[in-house]
Protein backbone atom coordinates (compact mmCIF):
# COMPACT_ATOMS: atom_id res chain seq x y z
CA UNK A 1 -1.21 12.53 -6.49
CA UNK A 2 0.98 11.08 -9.06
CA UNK A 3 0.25 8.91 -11.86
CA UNK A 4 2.91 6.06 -10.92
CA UNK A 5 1.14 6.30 -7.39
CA UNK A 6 -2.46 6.18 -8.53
CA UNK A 7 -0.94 3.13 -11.22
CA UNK A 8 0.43 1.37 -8.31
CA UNK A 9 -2.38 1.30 -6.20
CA UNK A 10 -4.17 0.29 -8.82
CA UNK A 11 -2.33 -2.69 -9.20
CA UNK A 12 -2.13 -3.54 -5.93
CA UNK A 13 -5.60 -3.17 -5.44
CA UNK A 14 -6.86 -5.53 -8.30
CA UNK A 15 -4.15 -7.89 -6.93
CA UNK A 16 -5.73 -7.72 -3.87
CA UNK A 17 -9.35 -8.29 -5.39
CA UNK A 18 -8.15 -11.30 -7.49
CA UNK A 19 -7.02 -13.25 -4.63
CA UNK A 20 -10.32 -12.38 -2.38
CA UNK A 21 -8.77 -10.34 0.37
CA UNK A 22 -10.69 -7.12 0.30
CA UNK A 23 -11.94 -7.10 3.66
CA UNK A 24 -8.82 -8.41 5.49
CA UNK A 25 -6.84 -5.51 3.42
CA UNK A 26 -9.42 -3.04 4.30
CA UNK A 27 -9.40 -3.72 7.73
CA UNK A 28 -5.54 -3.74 8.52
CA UNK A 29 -5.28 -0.83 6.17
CA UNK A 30 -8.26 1.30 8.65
CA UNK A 31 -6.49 -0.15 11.80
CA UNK A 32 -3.46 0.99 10.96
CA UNK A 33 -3.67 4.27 8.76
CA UNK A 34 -2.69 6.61 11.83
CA UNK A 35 0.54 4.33 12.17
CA UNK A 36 1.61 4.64 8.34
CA UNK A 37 3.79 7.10 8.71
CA UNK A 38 5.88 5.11 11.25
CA UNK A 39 4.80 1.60 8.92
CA UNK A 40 6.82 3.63 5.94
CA UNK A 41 10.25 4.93 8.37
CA UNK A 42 10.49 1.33 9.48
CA UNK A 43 10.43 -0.14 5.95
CA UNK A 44 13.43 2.13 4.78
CA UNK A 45 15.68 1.53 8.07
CA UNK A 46 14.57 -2.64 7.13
CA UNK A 47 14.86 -1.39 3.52
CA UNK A 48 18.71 -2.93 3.17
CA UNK A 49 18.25 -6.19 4.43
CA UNK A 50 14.34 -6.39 2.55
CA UNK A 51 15.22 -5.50 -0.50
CA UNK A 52 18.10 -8.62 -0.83
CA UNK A 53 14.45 -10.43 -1.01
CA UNK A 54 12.07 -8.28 -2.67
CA UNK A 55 12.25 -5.99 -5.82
CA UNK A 56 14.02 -2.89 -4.30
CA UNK A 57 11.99 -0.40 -6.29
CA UNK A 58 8.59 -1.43 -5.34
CA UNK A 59 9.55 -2.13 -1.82
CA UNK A 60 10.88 1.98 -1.67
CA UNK A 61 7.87 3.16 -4.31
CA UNK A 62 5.44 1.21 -1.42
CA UNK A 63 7.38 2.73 1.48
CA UNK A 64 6.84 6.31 0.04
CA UNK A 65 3.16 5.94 -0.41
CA UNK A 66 2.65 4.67 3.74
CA UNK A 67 4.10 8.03 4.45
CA UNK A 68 1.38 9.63 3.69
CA UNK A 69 -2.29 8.79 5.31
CA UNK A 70 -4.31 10.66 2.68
CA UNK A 71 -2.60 7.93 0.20
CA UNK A 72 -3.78 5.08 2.94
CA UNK A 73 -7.15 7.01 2.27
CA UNK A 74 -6.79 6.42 -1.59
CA UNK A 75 -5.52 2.88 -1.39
CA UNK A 76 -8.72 1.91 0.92
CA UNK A 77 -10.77 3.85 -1.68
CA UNK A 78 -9.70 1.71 -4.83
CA UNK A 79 -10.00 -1.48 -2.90
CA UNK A 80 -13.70 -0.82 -1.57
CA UNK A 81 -14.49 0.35 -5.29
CA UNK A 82 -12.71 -2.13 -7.29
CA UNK A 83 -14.69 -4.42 -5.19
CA UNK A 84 -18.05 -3.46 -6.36
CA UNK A 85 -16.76 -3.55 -9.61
């Protein structure tokens, strides 16, 4: 895995810890890791029209990571361990 990947889930995940929503994360993440892949091709065709909204190289950097599960794995990891941090 990359360092900008491991960085951004990093971020995401203490985000996610500051604002209390561990569980809820974890459990959408574990429902949905087998439908990433899918998650990440509908976020580029939606890409054009998102990105007017959001910051277009975070939406594409988040996209690339859902199209893998094994970095759903990773992302589930960080947020159950920053957690018990």
């Amino acid at each position: 895995m990359k360092n900008d990947n491991i960085d951004i889930m990093n971020s995401y995940a203490k985000t996610i810890k500051d604002k209390g929503m561990s569980v809820p994360a974890v459990f959408f993440l574990e429902m949905f890791k087998y439908l990433s892949f899918t998650f990440s091709q509908a976020m580029i065709v939606a890409g054009p029209l998102a990105t007017i909204f959001l910051n277009s190289k975070k939406y594409y950097q988040i996209s690339k990571l859902l199209s893998d599960r094994n970095n759903v794995e990773n992302f589930i990891t960080k947020i159950e361990s920053s957690e018990n941090d």
